[in-house]
Protein backbone atom coordinates (compact mmCIF):
# COMPACT_ATOMS: atom_id res chain seq x y z
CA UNK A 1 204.30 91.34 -127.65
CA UNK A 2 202.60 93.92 -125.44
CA UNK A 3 203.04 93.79 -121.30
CA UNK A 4 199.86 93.05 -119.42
CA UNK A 5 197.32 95.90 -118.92
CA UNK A 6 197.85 97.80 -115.68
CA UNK A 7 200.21 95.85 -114.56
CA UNK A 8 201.75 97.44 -111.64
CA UNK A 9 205.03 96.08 -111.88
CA UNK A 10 207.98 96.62 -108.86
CA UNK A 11 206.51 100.70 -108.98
CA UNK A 12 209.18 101.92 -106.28
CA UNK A 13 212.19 101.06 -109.30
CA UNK A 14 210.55 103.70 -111.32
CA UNK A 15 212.01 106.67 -108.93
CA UNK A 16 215.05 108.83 -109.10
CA UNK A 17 217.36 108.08 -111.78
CA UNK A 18 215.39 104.80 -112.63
CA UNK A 19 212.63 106.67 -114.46
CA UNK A 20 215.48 107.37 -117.22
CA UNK A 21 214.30 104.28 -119.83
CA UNK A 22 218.12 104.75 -121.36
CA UNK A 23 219.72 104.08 -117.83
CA UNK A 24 217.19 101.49 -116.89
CA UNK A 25 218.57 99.49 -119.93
CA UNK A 26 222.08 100.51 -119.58
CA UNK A 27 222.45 99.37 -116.49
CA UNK A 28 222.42 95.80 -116.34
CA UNK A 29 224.33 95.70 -119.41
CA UNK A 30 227.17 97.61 -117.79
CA UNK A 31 226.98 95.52 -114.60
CA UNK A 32 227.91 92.66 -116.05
CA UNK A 33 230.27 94.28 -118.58
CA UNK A 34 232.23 95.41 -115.42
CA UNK A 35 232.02 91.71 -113.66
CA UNK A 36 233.00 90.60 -117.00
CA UNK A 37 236.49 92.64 -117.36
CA UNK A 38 236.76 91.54 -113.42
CA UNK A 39 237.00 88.11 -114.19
CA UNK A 40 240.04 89.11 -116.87
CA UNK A 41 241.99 89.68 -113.58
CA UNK A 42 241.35 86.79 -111.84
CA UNK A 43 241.76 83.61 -115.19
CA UNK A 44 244.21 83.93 -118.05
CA UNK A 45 242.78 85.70 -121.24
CA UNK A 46 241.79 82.44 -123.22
CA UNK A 47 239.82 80.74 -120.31
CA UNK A 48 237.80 84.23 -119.67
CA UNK A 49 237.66 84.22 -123.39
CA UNK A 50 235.86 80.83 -122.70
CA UNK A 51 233.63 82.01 -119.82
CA UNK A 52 232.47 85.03 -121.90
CA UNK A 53 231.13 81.84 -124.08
CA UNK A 54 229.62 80.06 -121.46
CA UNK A 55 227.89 83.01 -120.15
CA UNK A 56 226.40 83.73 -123.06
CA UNK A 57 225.61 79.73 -123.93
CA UNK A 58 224.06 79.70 -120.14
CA UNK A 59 220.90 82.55 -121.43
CA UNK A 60 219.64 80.48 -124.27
CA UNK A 61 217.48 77.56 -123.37
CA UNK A 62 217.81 74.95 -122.00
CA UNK A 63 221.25 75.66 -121.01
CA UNK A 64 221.29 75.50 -117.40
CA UNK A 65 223.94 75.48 -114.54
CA UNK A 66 223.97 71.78 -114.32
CA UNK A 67 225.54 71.71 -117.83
CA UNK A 68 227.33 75.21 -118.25
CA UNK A 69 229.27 74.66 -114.65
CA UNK A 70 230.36 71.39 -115.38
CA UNK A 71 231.60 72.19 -118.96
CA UNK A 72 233.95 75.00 -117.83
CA UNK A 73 235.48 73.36 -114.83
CA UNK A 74 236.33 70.89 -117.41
CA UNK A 75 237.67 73.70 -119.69
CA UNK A 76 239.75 74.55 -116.78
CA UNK A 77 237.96 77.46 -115.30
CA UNK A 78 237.79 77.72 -111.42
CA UNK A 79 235.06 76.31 -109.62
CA UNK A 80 235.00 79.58 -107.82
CA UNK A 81 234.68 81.85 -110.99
CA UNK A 82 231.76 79.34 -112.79
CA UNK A 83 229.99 79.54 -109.74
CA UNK A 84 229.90 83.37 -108.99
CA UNK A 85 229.31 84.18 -113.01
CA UNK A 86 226.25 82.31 -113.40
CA UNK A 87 225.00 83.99 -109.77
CA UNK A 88 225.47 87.24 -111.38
CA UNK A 89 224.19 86.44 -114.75
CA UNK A 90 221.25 85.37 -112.46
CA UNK A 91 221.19 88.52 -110.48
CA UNK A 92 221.58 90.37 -113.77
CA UNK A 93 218.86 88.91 -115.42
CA UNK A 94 215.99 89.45 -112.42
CA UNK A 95 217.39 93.38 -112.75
CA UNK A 96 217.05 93.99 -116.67
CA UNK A 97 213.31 92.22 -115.85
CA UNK A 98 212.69 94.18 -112.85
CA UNK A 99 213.79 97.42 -115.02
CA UNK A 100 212.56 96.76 -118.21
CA UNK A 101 209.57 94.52 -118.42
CA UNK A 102 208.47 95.98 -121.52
CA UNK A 103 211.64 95.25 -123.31
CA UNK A 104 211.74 92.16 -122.19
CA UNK A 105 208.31 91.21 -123.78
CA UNK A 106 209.55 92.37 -127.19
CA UNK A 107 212.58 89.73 -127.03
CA UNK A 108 211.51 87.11 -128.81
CA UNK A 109 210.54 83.68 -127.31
CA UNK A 110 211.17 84.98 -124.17
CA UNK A 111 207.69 87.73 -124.68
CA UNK A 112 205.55 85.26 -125.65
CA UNK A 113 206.98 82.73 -122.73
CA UNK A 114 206.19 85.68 -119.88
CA UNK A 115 202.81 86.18 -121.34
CA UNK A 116 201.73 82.86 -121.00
CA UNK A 117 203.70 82.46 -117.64
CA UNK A 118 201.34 85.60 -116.88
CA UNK A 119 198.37 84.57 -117.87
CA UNK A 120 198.83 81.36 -116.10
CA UNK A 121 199.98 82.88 -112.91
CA UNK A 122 197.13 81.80 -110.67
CA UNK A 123 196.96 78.11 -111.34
CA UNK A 124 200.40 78.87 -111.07
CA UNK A 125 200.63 80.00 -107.76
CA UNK A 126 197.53 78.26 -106.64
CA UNK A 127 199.26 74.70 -106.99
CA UNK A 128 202.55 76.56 -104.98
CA UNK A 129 200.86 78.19 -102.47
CA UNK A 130 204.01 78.40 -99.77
CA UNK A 131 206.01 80.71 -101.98
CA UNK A 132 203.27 83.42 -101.23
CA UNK A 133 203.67 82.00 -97.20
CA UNK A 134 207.36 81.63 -97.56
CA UNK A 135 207.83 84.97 -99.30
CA UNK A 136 212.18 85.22 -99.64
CA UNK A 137 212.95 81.99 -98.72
CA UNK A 138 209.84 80.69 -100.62
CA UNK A 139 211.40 82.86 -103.66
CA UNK A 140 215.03 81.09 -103.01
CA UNK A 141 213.95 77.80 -102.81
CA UNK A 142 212.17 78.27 -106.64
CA UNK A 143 215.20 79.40 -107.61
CA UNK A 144 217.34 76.54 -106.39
CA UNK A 145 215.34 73.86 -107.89
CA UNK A 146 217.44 72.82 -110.71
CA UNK A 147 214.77 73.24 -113.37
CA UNK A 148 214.19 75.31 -116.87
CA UNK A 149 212.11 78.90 -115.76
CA UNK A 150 213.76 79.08 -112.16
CA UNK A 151 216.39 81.90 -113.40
CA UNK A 152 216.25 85.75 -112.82
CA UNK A 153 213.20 86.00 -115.36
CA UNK A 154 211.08 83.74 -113.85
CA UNK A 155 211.93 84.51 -110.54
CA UNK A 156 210.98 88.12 -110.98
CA UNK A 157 207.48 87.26 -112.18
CA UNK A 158 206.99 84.93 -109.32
CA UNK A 159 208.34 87.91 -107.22
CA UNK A 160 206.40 90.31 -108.84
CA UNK A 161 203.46 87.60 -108.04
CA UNK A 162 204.07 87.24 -104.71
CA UNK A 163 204.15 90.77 -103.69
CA UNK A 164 207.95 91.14 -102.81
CA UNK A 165 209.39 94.43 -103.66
CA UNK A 166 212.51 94.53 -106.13
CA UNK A 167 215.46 93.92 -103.52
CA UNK A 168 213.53 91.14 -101.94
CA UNK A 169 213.82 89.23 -105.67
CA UNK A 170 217.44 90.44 -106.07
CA UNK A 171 217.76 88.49 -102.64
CA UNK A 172 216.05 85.73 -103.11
CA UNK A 173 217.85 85.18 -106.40
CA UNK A 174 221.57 85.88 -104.87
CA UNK A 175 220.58 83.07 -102.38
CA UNK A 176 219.23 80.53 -104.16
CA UNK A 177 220.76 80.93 -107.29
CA UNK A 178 224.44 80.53 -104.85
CA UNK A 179 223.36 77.59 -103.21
CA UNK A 180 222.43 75.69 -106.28
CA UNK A 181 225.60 77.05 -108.01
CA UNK A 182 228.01 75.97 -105.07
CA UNK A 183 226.44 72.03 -105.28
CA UNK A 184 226.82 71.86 -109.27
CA UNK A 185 230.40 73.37 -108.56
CA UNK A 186 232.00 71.77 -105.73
CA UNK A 187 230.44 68.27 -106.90
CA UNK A 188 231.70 68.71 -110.31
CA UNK A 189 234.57 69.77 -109.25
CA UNK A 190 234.78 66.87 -106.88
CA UNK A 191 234.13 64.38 -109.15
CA UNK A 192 236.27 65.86 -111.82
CA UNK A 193 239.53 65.85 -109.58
CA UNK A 194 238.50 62.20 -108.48
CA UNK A 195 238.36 61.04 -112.31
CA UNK A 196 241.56 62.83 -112.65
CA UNK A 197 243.50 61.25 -110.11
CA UNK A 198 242.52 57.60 -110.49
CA UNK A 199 241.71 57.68 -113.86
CA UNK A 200 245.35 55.75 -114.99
CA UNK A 201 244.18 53.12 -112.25
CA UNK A 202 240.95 52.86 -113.20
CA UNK A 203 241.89 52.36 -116.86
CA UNK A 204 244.38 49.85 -116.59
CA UNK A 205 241.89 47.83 -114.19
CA UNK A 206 239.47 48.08 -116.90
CA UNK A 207 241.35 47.06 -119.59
CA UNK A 208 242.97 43.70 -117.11
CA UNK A 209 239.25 42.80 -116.46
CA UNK A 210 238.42 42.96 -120.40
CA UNK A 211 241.44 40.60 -121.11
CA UNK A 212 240.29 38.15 -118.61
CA UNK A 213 237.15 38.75 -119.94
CA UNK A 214 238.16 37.86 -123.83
CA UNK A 215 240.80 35.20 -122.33
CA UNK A 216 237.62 33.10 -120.42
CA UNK A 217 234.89 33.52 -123.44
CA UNK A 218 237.83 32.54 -125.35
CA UNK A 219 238.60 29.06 -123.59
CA UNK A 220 235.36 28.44 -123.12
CA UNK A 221 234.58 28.80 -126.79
CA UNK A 222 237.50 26.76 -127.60
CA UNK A 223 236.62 24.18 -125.07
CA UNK A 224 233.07 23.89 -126.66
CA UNK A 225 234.31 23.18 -129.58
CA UNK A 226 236.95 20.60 -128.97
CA UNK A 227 233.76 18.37 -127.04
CA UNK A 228 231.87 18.65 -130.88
CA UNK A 229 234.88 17.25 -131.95
């Protein structure tokens, strides 16, 4: 599917280097390639064997932070390391839009979603209007809410909407897409050490309270019975 017609999109990425469509693709791709064989230093091989599948489970719909964070602390990744991957998958994402909006249109189901995210940008932004009086923290706070669209690509057409140049998204992004990673991580994490550590207790009260439980429905049962008699 075709980009708009004239759209002017983030014109100032389109100098120096940038103009190169081969390095304009490249690019994201190899930032996230090089976080990627980062994280190999920082986890043992299998569990950034299992982050590599997160990551990649996180871009397809409706996979979101509130599962994908969860799911690898549990898989014994670092709160840490969940939390700063999906930031840069975030921060990747916004880029490879900000750089390649017509690729991006050709992927499918995500082309036809911008299009119609497009073409319903000013209801859109007419039923938000303080992200256009907010501007980067107006841009954050979209991206912290914990909903399906608020990633890098729809941040970067809300950007684009918005009139914030290409840094301005990457910020916006980097900041809210930190803050809500940090309060799926540290609560999951929170919880999950919790469960952990009084889950023996917790069990055996459970299972005490189910034999008293069985042992009174029991005798009562019996006792009804006995009075027929």
């Amino acid at each position: 599917m075709p980009a708009p017609d004239n759209l002017e999109w983030f014109p100032e990425t389109r100098a120096s280097l940038l103009r190169n469509p081969v390095i304009r693709l490249l690019l994201p791709l190899v930032l996230i390639g090089i976080y990627y064989a980062f994280c190999f230093t920082l986890i043992p091989y299998r569990k950034a064997l299992i982050l590599g599948g997160l990551l990649i489970a996180y871009m397809i719909p409706p996979s979101g932070k509130e599962s994908i964070i969860p799911l690898g602390i549990i898989l014994g990744i670092p709160w840490g390391v969940m939390a700063a991957s999906v930031v840069v998958m975030d921060l990747v994402t916004g880029l490879f839009m900000i750089l390649n909006l017509e690729v991006a249109f050709r992927i499918p189901r995500l082309g036809p979603w911008m299009a119609t995210f497009l073409a319903q940008g000013k209801e859109f932004m007419e039923e938000r209007p303080w992200l256009a009086r907010l501007r980067v923290p107006g841009l954050a706070f979209f991206v912290w809410l914990p909903f399906q669209g608020t990633g890098g690509v729809g941040a970067a057409l809300v950007g684009w909407m918005i009139g914030l140049r290409w840094w301005e998204v990457l910020l916006a992004i980097g900041i809210g897409a930190t803050l809500e990673a940090l309060i799926f991580a540290l609560g999951y994490e929170l919880i999950w050490r919790l469960l952990l550590a009084y889950l023996a207790p917790v069990l055996a009260i459970s299972v005490i309270l189910l034999i008293i439980v069985a042992v009174v429905l029991l005798a009562r049962s019996r006792g009804r019975s006995d009075r027929k008699d």
